[in-house]
PDB file of N, CA and C in Angstrom:
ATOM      1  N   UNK A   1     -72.402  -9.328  63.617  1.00  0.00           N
ATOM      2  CA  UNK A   1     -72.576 -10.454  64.500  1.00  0.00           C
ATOM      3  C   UNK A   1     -73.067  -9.921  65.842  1.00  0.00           C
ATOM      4  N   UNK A   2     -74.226 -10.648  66.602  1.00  0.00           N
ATOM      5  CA  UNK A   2     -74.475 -10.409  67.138  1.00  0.00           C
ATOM      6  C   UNK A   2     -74.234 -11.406  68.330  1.00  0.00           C
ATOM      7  N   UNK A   3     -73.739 -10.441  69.961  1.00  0.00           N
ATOM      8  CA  UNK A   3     -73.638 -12.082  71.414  1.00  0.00           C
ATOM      9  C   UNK A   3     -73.747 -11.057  72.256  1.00  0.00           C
ATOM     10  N   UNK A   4     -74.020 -11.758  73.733  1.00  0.00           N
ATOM     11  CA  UNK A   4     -74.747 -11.008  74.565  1.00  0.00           C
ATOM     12  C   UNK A   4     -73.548 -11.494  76.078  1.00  0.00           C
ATOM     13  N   UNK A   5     -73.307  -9.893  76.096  1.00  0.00           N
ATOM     14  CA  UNK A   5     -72.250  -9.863  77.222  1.00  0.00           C
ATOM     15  C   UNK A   5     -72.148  -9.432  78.376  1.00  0.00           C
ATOM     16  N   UNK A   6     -72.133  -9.845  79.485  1.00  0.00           N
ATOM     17  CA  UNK A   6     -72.615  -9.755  80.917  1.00  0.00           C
ATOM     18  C   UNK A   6     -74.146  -9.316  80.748  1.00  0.00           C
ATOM     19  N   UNK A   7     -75.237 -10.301  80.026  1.00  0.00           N
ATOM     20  CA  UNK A   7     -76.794 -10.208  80.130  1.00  0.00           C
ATOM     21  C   UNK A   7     -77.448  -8.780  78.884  1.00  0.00           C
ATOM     22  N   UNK A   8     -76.524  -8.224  78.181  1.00  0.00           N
ATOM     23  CA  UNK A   8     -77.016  -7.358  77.689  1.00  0.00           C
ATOM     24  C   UNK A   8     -76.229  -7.748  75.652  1.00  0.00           C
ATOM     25  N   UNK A   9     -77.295  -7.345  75.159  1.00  0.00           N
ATOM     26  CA  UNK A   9     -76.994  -7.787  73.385  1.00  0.00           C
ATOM     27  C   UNK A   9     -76.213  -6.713  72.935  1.00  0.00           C
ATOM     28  N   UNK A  10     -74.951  -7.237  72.605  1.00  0.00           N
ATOM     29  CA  UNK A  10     -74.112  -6.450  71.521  1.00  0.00           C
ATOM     30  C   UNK A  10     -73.668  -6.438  69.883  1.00  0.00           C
ATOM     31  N   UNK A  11     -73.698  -5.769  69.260  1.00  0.00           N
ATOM     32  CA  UNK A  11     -73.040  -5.668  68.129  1.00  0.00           C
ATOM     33  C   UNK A  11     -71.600  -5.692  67.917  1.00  0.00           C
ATOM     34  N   UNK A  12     -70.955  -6.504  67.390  1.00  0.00           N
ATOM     35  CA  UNK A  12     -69.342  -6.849  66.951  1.00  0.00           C
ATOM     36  C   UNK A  12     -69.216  -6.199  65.552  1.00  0.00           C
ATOM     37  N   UNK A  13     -68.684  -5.284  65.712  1.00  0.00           N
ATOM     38  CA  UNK A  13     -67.668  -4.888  64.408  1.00  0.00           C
ATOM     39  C   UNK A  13     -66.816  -5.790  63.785  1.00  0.00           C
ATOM     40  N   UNK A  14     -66.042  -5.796  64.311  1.00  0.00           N
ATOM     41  CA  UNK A  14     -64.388  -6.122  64.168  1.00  0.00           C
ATOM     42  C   UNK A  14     -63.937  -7.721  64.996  1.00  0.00           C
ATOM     43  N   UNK A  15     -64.603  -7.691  65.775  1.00  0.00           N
ATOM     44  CA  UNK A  15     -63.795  -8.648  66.816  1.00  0.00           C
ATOM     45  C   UNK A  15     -64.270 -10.073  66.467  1.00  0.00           C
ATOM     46  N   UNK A  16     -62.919 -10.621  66.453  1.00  0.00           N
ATOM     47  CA  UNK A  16     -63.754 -12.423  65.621  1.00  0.00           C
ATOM     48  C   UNK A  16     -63.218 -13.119  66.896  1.00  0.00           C
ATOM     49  N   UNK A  17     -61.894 -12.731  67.578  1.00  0.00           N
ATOM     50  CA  UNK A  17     -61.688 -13.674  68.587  1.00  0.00           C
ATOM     51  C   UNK A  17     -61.606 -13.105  70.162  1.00  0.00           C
ATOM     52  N   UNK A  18     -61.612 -13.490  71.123  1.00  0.00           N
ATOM     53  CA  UNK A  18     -62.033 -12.848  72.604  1.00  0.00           C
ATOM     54  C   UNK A  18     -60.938 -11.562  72.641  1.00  0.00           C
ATOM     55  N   UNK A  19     -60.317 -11.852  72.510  1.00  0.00           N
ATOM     56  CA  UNK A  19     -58.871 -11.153  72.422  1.00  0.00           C
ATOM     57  C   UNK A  19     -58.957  -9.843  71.660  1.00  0.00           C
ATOM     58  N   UNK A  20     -60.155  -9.914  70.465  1.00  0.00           N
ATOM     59  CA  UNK A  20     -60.251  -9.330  69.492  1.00  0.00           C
ATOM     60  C   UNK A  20     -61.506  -7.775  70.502  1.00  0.00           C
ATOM     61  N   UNK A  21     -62.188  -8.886  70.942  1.00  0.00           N
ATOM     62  CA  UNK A  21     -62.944  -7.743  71.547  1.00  0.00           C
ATOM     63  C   UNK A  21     -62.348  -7.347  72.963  1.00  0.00           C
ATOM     64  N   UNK A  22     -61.320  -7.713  73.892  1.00  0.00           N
ATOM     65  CA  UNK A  22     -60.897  -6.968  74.846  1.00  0.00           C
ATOM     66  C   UNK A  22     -60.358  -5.971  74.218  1.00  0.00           C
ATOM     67  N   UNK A  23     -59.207  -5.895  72.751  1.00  0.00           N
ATOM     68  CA  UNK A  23     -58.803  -4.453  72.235  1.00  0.00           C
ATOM     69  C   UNK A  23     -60.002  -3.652  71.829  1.00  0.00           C
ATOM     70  N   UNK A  24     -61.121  -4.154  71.524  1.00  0.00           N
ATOM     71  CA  UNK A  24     -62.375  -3.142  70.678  1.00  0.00           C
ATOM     72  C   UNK A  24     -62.955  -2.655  71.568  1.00  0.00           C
ATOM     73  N   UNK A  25     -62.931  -3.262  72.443  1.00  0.00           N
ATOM     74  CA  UNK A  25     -63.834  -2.467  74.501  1.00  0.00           C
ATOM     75  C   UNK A  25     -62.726  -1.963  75.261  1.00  0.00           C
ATOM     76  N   UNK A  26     -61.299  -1.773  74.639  1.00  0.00           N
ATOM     77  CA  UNK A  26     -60.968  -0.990  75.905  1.00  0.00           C
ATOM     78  C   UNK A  26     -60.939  -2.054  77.159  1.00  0.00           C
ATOM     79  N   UNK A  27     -60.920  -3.069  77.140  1.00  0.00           N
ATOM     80  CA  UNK A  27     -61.227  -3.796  78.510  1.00  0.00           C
ATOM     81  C   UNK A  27     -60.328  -3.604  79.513  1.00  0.00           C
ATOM     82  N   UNK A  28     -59.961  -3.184  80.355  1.00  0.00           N
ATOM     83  CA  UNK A  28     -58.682  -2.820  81.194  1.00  0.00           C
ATOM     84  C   UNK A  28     -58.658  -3.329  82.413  1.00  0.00           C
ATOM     85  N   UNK A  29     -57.478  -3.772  83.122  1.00  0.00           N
ATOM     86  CA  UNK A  29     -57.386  -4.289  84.244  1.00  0.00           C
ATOM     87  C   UNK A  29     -56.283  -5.544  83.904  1.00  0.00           C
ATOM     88  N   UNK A  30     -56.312  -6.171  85.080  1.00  0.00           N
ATOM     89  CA  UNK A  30     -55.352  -7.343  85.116  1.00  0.00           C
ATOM     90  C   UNK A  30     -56.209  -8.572  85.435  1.00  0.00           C
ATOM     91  N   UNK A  31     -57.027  -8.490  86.301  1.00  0.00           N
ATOM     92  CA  UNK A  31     -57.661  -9.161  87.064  1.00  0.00           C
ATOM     93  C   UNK A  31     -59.173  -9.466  86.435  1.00  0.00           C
ATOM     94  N   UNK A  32     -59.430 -10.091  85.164  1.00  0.00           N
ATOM     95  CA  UNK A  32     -60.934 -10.286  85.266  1.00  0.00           C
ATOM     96  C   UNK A  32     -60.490 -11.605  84.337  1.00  0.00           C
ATOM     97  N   UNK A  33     -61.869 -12.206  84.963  1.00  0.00           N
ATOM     98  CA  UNK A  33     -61.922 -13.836  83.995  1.00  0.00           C
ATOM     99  C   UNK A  33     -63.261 -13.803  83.203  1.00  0.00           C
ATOM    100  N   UNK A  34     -62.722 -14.534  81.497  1.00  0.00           N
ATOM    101  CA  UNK A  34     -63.925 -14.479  81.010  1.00  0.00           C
ATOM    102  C   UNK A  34     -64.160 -15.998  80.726  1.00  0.00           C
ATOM    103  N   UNK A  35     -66.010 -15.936  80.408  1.00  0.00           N
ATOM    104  CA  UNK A  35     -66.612 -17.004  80.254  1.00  0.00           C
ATOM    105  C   UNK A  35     -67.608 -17.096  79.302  1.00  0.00           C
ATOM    106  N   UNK A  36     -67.235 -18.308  77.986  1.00  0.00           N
ATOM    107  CA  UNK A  36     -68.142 -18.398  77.178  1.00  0.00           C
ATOM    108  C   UNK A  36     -68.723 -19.302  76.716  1.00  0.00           C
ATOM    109  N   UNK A  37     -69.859 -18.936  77.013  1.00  0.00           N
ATOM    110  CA  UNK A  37     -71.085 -20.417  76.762  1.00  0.00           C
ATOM    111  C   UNK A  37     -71.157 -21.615  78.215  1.00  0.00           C
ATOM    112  N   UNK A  38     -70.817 -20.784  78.768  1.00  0.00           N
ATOM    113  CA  UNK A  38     -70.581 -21.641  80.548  1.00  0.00           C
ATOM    114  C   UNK A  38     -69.353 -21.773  80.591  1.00  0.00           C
ATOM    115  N   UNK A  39     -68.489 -21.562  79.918  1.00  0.00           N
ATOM    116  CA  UNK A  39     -67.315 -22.539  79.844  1.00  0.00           C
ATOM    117  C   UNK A  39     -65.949 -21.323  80.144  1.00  0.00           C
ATOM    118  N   UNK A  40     -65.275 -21.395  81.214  1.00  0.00           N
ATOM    119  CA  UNK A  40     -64.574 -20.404  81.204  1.00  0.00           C
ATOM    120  C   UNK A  40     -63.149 -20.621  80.349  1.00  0.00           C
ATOM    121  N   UNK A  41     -62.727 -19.105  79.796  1.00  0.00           N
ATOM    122  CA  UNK A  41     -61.282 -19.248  78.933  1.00  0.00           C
ATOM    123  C   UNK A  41     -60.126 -19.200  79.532  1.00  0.00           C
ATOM    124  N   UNK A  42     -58.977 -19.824  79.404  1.00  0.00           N
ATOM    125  CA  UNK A  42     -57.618 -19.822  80.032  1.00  0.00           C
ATOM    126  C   UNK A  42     -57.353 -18.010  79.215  1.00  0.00           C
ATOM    127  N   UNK A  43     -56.933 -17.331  79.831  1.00  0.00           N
ATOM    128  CA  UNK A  43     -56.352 -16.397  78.887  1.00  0.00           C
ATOM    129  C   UNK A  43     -54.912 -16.500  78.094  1.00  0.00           C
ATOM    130  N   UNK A  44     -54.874 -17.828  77.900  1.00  0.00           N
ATOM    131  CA  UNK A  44     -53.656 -17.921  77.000  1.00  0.00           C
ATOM    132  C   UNK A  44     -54.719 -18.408  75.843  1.00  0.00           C
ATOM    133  N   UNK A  45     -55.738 -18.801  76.047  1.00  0.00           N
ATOM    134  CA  UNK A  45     -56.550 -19.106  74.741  1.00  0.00           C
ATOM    135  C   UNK A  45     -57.130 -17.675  73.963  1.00  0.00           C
ATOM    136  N   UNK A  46     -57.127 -16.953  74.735  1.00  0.00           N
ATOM    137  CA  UNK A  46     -58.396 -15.426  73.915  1.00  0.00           C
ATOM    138  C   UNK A  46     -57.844 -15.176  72.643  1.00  0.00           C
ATOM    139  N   UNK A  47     -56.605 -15.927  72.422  1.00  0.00           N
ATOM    140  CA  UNK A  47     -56.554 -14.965  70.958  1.00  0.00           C
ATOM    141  C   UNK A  47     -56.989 -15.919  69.814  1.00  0.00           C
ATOM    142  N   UNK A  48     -57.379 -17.201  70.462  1.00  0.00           N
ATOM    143  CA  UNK A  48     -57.921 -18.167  69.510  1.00  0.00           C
ATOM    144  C   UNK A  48     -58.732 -18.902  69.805  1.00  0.00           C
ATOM    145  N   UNK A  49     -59.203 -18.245  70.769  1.00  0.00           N
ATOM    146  CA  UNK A  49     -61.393 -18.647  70.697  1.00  0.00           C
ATOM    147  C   UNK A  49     -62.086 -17.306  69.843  1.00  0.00           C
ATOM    148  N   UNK A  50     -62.864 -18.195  69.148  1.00  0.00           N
ATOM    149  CA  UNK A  50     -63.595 -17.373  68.514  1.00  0.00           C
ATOM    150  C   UNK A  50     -64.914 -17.296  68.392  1.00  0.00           C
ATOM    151  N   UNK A  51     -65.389 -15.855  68.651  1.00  0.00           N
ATOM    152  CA  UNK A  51     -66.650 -15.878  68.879  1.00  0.00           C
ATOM    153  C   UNK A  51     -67.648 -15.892  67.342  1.00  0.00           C
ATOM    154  N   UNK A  52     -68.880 -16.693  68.348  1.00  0.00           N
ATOM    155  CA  UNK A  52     -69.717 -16.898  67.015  1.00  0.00           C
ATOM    156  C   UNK A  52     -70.531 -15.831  67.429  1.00  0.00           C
ATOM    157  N   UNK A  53     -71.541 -15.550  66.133  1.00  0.00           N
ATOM    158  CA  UNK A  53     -73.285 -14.999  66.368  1.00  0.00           C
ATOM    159  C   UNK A  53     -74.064 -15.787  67.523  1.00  0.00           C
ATOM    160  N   UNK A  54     -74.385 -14.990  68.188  1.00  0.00           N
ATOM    161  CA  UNK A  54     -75.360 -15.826  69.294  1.00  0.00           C
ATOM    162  C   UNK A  54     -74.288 -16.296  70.613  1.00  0.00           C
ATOM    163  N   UNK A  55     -72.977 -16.004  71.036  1.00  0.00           N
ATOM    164  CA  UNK A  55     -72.483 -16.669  71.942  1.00  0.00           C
ATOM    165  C   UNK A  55     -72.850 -15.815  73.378  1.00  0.00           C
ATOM    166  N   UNK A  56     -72.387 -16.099  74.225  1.00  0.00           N
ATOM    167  CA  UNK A  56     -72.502 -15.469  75.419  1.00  0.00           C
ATOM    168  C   UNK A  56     -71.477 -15.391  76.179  1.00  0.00           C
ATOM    169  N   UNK A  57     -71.289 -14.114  76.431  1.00  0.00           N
ATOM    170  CA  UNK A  57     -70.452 -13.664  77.204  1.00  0.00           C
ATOM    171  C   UNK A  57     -70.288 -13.142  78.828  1.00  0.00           C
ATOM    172  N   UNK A  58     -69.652 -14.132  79.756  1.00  0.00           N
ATOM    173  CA  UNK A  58     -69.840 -13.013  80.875  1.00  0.00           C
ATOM    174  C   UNK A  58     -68.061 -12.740  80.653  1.00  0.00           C
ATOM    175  N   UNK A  59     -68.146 -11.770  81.341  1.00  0.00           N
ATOM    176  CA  UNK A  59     -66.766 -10.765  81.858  1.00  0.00           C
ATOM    177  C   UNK A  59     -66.620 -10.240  82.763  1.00  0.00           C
ATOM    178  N   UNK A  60     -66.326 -10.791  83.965  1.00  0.00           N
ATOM    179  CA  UNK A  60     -65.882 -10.398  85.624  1.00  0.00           C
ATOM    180  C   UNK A  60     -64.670 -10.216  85.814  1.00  0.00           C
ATOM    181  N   UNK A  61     -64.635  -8.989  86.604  1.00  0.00           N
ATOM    182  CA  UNK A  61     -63.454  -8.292  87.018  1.00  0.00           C
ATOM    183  C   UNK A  61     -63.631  -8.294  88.660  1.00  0.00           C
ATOM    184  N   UNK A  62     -61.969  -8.447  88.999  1.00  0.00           N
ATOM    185  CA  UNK A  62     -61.580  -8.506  90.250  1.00  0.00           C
ATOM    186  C   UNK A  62     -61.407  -7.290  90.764  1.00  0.00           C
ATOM    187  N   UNK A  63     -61.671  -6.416  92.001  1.00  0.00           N
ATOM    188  CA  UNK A  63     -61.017  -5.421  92.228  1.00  0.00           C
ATOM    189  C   UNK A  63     -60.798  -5.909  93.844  1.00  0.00           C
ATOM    190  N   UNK A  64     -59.487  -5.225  94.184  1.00  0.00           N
ATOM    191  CA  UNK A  64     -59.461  -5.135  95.815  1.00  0.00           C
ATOM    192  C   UNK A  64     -59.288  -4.170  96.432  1.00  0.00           C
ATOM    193  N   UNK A  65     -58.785  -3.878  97.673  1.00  0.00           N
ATOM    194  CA  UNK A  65     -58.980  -3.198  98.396  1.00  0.00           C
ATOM    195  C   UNK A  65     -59.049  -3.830 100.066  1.00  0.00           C
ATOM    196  N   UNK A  66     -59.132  -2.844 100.943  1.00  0.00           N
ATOM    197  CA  UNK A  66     -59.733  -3.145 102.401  1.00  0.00           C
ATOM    198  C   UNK A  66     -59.903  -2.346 102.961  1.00  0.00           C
TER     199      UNK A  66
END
């Protein structure tokens, strides 16, 4: 399956639901919100949205500092 995440095309192994691909990327942090198909996810949903072929992904992360 193929979806395209923060503007660039990826290949999915394994991952059927959002949740599925934050464990397959390593995604780390506390602080990032994702969004698919315009539509942003509650992260109490990632483990049961599921991605299709063709979806789109952005994935923004917070960092701070001063």
């Amino acid at each position: 399956m193929k979806i395209t995440v923060n503007g660039k095309e990826v290949e999915l192994k394994n991952s059927k639901t959002i949740a599925d691909y934050i464990i397959e990327k390593n995604v780390t942090g506390k602080m990032y919100v994702i969004e698919k198909n315009l539509e942003i996810i509650p992260k109490e949903d990632y483990s049961k949205t599921e991605l299709k072929d063709g979806d789109i992904i952005e994935l923004v992360g917070f960092v701070g500092g001063g």
